[in-house]
N, C-alpha and C. Protein backbone atom coordinates (compact mmCIF):
# COMPACT_ATOMS: atom_id res chain seq x y z
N UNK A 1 0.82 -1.18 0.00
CA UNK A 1 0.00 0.00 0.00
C UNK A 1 0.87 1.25 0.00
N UNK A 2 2.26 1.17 0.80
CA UNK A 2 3.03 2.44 0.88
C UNK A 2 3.24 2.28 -0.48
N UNK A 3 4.01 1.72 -1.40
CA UNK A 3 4.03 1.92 -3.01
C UNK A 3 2.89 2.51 -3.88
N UNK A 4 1.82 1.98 -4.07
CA UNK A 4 0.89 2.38 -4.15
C UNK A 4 0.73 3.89 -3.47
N UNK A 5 0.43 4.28 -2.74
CA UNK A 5 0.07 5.32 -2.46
C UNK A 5 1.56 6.64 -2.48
N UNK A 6 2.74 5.93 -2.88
CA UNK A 6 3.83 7.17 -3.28
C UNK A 6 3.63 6.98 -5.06
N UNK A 7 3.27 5.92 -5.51
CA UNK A 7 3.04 5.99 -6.99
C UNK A 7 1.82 6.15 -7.77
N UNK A 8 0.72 6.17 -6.78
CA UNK A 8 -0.73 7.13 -7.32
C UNK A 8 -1.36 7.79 -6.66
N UNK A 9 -0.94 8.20 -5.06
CA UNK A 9 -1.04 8.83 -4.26
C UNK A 9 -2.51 8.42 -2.93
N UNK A 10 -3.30 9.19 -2.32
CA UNK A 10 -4.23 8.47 -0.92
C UNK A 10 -5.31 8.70 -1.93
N UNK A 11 -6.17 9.00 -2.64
CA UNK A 11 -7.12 8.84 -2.89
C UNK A 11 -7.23 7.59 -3.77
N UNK A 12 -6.49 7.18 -4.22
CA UNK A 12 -6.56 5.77 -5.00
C UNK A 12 -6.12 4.62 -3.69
N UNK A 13 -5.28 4.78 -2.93
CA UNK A 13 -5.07 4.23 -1.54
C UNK A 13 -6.64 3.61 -1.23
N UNK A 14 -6.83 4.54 -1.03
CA UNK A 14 -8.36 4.83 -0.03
C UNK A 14 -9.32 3.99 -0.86
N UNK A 15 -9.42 4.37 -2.39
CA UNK A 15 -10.52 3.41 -2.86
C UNK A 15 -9.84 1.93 -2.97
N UNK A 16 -8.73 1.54 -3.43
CA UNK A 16 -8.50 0.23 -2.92
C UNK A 16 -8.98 -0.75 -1.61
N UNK A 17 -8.32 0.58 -0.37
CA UNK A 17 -8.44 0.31 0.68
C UNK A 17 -10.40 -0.19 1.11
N UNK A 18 -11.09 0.89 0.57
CA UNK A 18 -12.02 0.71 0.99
C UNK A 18 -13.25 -0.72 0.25
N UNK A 19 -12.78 -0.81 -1.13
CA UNK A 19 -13.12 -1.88 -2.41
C UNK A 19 -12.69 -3.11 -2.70
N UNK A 20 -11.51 -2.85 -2.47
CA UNK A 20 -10.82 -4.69 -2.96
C UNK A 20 -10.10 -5.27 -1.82
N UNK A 21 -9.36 -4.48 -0.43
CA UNK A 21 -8.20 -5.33 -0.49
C UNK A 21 -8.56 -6.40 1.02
N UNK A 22 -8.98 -5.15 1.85
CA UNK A 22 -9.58 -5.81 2.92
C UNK A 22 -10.87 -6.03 3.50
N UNK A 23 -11.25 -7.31 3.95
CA UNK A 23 -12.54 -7.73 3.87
C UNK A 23 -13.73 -7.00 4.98
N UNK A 24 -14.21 -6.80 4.78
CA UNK A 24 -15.38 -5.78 5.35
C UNK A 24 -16.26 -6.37 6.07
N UNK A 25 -17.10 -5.78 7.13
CA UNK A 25 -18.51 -6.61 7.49
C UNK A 25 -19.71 -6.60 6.80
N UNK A 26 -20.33 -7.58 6.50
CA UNK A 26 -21.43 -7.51 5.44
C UNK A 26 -22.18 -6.37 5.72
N UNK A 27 -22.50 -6.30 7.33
CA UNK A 27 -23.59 -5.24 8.03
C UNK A 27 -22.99 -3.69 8.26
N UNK A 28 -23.26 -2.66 7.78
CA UNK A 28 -22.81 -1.76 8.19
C UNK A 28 -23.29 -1.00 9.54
N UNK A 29 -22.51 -0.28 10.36
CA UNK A 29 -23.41 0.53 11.60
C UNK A 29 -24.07 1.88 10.42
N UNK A 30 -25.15 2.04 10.88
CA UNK A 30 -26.49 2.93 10.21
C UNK A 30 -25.66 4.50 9.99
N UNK A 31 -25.04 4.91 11.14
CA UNK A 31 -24.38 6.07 11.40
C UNK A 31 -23.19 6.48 9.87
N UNK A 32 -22.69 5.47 9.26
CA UNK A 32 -21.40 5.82 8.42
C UNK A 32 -22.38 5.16 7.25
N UNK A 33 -22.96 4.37 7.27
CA UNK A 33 -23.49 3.84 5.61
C UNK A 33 -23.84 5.39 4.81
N UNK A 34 -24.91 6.04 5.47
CA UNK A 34 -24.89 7.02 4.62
C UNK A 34 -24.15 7.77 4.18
N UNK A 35 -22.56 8.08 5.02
CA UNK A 35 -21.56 8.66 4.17
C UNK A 35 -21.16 7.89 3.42
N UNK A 36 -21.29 6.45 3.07
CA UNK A 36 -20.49 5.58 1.95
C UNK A 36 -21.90 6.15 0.62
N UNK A 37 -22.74 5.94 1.01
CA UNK A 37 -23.75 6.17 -0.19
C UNK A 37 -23.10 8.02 -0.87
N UNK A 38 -23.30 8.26 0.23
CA UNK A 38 -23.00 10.36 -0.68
C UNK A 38 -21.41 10.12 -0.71
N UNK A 39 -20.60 9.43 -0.92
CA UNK A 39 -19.47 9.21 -1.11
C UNK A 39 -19.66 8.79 -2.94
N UNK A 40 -20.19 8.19 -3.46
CA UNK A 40 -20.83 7.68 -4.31
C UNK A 40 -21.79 8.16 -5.23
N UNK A 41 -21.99 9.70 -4.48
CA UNK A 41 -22.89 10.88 -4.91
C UNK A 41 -21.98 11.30 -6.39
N UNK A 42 -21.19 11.90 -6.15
CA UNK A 42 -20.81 12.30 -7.04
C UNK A 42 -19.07 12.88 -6.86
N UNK A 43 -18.32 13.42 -8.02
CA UNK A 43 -16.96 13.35 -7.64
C UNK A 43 -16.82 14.85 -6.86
N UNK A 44 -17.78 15.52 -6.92
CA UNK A 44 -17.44 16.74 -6.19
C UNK A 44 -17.86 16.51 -4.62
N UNK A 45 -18.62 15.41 -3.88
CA UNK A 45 -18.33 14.81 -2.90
C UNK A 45 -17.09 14.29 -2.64
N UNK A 46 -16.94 13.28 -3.18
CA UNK A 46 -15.72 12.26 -3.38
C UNK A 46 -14.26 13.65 -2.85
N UNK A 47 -14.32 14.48 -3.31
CA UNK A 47 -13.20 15.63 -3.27
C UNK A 47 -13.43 16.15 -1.89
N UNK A 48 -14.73 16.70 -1.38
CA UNK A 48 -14.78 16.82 0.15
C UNK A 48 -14.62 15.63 1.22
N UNK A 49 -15.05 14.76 0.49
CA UNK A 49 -14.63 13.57 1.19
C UNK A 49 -13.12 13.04 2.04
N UNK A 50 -12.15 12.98 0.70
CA UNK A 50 -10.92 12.97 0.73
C UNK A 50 -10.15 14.21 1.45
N UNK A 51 -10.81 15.10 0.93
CA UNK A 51 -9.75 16.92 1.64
C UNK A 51 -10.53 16.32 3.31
N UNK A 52 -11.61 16.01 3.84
CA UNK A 52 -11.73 16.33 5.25
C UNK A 52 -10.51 15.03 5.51
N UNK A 53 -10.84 14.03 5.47
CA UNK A 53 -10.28 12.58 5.55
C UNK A 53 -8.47 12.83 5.93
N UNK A 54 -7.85 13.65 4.87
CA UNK A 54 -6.41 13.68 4.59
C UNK A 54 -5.99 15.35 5.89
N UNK A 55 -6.87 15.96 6.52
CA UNK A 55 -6.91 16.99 6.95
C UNK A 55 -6.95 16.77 8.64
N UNK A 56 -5.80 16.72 9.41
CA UNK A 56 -5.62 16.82 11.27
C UNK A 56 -7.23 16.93 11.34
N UNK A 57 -8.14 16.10 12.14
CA UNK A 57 -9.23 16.65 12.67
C UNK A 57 -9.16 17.84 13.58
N UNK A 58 -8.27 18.83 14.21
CA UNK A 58 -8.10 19.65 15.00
C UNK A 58 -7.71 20.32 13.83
N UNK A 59 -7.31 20.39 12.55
CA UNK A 59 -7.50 21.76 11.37
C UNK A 59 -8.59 21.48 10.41
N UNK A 60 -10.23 21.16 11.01
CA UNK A 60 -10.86 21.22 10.23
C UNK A 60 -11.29 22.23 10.03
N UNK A 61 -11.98 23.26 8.98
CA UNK A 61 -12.94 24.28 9.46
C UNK A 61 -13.39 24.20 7.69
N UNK A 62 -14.64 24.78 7.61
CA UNK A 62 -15.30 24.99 6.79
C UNK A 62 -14.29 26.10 5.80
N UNK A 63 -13.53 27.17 6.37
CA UNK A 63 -13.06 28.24 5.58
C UNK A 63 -11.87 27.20 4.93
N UNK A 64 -11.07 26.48 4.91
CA UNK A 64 -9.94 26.03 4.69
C UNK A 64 -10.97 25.22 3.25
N UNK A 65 -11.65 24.65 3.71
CA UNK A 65 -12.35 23.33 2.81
C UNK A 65 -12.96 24.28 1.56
N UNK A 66 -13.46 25.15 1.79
CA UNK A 66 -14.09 26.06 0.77
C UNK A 66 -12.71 26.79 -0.22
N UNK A 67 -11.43 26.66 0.56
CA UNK A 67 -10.36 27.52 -0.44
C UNK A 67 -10.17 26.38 -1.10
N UNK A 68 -9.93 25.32 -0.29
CA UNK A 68 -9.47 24.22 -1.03
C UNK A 68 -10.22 23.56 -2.30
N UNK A 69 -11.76 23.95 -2.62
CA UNK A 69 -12.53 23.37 -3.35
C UNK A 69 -12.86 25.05 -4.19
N UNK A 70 -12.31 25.88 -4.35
CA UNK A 70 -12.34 27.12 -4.73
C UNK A 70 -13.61 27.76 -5.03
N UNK A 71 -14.09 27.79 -3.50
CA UNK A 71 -15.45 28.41 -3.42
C UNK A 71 -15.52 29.36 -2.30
N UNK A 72 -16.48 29.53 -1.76
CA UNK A 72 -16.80 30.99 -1.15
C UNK A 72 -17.04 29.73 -0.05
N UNK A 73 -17.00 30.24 1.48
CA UNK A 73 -17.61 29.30 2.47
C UNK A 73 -19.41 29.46 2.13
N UNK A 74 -20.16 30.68 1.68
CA UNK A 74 -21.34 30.23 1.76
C UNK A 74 -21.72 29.63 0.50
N UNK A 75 -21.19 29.31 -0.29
CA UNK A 75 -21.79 28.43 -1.27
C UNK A 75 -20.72 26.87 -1.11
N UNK A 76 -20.13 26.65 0.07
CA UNK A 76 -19.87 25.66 0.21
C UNK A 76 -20.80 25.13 1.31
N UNK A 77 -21.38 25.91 2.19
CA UNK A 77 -22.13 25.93 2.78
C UNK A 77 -23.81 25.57 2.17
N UNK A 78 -24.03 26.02 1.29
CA UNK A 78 -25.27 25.57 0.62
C UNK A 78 -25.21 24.57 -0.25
N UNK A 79 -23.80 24.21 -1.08
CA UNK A 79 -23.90 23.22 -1.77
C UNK A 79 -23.26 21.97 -1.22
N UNK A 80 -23.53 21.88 0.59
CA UNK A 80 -23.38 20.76 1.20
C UNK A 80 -25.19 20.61 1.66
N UNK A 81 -25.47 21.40 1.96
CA UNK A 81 -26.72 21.46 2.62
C UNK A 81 -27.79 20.76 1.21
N UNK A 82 -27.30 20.90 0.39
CA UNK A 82 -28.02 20.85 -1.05
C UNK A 82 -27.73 19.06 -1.47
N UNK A 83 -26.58 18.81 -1.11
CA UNK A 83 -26.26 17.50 -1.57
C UNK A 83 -26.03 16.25 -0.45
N UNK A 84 -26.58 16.72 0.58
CA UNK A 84 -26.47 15.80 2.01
C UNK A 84 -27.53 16.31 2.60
N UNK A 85 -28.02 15.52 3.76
CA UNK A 85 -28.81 15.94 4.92
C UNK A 85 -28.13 16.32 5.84
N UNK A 86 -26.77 16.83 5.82
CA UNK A 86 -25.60 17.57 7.17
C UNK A 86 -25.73 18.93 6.53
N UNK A 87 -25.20 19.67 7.82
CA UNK A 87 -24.36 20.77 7.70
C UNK A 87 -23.25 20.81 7.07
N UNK A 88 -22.28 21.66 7.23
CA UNK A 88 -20.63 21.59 6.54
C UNK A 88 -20.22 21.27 7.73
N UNK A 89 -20.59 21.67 8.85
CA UNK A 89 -19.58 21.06 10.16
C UNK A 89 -20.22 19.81 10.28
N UNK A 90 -21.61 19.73 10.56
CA UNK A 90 -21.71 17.69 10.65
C UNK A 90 -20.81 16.94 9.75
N UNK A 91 -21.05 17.28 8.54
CA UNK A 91 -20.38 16.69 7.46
C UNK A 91 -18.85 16.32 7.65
N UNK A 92 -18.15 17.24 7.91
CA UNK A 92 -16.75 17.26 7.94
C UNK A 92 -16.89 16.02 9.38
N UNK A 93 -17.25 16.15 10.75
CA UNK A 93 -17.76 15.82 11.42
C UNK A 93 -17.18 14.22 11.28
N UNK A 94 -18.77 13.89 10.67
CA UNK A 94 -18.69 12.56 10.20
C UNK A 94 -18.11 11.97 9.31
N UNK A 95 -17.48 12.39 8.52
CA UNK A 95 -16.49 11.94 7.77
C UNK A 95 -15.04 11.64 8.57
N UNK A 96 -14.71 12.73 9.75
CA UNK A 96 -13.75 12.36 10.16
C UNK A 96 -14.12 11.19 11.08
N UNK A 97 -15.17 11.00 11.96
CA UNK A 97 -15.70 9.76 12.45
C UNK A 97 -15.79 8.38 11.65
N UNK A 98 -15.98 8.80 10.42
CA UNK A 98 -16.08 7.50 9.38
C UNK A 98 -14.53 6.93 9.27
N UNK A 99 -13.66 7.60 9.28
CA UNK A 99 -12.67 7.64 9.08
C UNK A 99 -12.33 6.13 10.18
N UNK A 100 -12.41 6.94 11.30
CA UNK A 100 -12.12 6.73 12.79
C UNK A 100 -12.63 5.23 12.76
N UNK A 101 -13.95 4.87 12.16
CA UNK A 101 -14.44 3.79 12.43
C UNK A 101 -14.11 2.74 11.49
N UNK A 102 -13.38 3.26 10.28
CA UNK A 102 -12.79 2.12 8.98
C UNK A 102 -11.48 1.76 9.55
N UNK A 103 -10.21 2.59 10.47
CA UNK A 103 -9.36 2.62 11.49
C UNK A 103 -9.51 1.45 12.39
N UNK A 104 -10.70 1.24 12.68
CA UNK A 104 -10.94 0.51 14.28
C UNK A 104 -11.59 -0.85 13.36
N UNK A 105 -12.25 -1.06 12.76
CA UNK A 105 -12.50 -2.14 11.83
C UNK A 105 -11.44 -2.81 10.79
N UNK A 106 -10.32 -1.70 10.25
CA UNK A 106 -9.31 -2.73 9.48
C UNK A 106 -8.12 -2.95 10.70
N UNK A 107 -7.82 -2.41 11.65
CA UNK A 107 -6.44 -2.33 12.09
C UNK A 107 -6.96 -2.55 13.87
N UNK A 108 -5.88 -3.38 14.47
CA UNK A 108 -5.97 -3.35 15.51
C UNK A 108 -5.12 -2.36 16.54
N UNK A 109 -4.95 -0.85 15.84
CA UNK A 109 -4.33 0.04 16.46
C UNK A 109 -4.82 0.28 17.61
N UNK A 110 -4.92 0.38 18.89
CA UNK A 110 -5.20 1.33 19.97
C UNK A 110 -6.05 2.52 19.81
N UNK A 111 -7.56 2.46 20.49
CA UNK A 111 -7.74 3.87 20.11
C UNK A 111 -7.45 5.17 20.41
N UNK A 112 -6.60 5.54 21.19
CA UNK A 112 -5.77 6.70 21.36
C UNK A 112 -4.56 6.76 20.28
N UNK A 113 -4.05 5.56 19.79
CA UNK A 113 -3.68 6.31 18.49
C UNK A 113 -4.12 6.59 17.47
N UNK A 114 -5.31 5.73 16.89
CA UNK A 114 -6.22 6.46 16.13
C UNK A 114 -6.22 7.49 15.77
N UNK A 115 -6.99 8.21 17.21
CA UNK A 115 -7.20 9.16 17.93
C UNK A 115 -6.33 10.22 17.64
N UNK A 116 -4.64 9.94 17.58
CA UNK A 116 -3.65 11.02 17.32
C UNK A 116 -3.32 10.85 16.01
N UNK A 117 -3.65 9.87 15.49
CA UNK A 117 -2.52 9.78 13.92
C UNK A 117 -3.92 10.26 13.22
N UNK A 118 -4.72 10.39 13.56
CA UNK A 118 -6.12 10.93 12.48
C UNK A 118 -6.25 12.64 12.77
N UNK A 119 -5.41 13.44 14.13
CA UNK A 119 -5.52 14.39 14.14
C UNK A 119 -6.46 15.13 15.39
N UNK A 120 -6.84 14.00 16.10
CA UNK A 120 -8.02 14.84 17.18
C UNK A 120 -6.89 15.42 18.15
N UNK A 121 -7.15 16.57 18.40
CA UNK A 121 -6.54 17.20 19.81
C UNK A 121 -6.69 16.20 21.01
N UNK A 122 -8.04 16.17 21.27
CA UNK A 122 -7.92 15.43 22.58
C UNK A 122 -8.76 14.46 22.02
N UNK A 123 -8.15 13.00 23.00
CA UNK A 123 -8.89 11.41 22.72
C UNK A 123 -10.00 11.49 23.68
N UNK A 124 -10.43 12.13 24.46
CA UNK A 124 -11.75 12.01 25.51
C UNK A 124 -12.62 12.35 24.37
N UNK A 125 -12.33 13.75 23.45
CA UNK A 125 -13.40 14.51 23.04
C UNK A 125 -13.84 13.59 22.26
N UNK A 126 -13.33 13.03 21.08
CA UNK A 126 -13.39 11.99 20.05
C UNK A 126 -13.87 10.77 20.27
N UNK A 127 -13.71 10.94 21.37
CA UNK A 127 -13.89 8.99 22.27
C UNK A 127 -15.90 9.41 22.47
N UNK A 128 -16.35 10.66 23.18
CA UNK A 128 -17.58 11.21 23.16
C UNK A 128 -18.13 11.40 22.03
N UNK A 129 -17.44 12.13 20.84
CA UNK A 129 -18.22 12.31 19.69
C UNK A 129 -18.54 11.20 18.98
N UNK A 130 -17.35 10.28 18.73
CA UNK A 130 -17.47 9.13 18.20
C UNK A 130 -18.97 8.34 18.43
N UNK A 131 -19.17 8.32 20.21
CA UNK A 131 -20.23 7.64 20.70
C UNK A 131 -21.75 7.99 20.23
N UNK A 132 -21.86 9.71 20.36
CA UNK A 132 -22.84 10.18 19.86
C UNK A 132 -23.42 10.43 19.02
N UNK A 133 -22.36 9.92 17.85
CA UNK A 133 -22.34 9.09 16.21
C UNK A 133 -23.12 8.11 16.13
N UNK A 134 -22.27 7.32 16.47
CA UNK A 134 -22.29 6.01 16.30
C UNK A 134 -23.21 4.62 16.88
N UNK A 135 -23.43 5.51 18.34
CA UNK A 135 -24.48 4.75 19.18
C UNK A 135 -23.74 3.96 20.35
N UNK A 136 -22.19 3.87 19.81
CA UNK A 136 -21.90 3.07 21.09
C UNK A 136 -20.12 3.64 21.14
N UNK A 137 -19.58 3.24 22.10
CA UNK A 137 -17.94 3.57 22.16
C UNK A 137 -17.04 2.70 21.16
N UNK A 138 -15.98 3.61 20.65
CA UNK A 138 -15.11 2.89 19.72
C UNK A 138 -14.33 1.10 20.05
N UNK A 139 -14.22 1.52 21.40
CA UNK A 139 -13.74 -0.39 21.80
C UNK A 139 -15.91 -1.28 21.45
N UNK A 140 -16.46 -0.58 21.96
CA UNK A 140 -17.60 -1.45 21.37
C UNK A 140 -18.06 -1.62 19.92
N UNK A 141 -17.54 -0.67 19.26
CA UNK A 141 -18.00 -0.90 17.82
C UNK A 141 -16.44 -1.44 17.38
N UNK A 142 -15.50 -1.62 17.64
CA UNK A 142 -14.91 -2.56 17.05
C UNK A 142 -14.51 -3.83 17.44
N UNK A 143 -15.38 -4.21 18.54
CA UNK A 143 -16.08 -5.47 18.91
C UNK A 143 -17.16 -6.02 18.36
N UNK A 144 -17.84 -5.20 17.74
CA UNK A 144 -19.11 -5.29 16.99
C UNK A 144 -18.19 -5.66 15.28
N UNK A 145 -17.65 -4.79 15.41
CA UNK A 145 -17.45 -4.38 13.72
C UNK A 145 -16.09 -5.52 13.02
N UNK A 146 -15.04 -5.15 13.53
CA UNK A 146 -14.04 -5.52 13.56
C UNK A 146 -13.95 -6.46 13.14
């Protein structure tokens, strides 16, 4: 995968990662399926997708994501609201949670490193948001999932 991803870089990573290489649970938790479906929306998702994903969860913000996709924050703001049932902050949100939970389902990392190599400032906060996602704590959904 490190070859791969220095010779076509993380977004081809990522769809490997997520499509062919490692085996998945048939059942998804309810909370992330719908970001795999608007993942699938279209490629100007697919692009917010990847920029939140590849982005420290502690440097997310809507203004960064809107330069990066060369728009104004309020029409990045409406043309999330337009193509999802989130906000731009849920969105970013859960994507970085989706993240968190494909982490804890392929890899048996620790979730405090997760936690740091994905970018959260603090592992309490993430360890809470995660839950209020997801329905249950990250050691339980990757007891569930995993």
């Amino acid at each position: 995968m490190a070859i791969i991803r220095e010779l076509c870089g993380d977004a081809v990573v990522e769809d490997i990662r997520r499509h062919m290489v490692l085996p998945r649970p048939t059942e998804w938790h309810t909370p992330f399926q719908a970001l795999r479906d608007l993942i699938n929306q279209s490629n100007w998702m697919r692009t917010v997708f990847y920029h939140v994903e590849n982005t420290p969860a502690s440097r997310l913000n809507a203004s960064d994501l809107a330069a990066a996709l060369s728009m104004s924050v309020r029409s990045l703001n409406r043309r999330v609201q337009r193509d999802s049932p989130y906000s731009c902050g849920q969105l970013m949100r859960r994507i970085k949670l989706n993240h968190v939970s494909d982490e804890l389902i392929s890899t048996t990392k620790p979730v405090s490193v997760v936690s740091h190599e994905l970018g959260f400032s603090d592992d309490t906060s993430m360890r809470r948001s995660f839950r209020q996602v997801a329905g249950m704590t990250p050691k339980a959904y990757r007891e569930a999932f995993g």
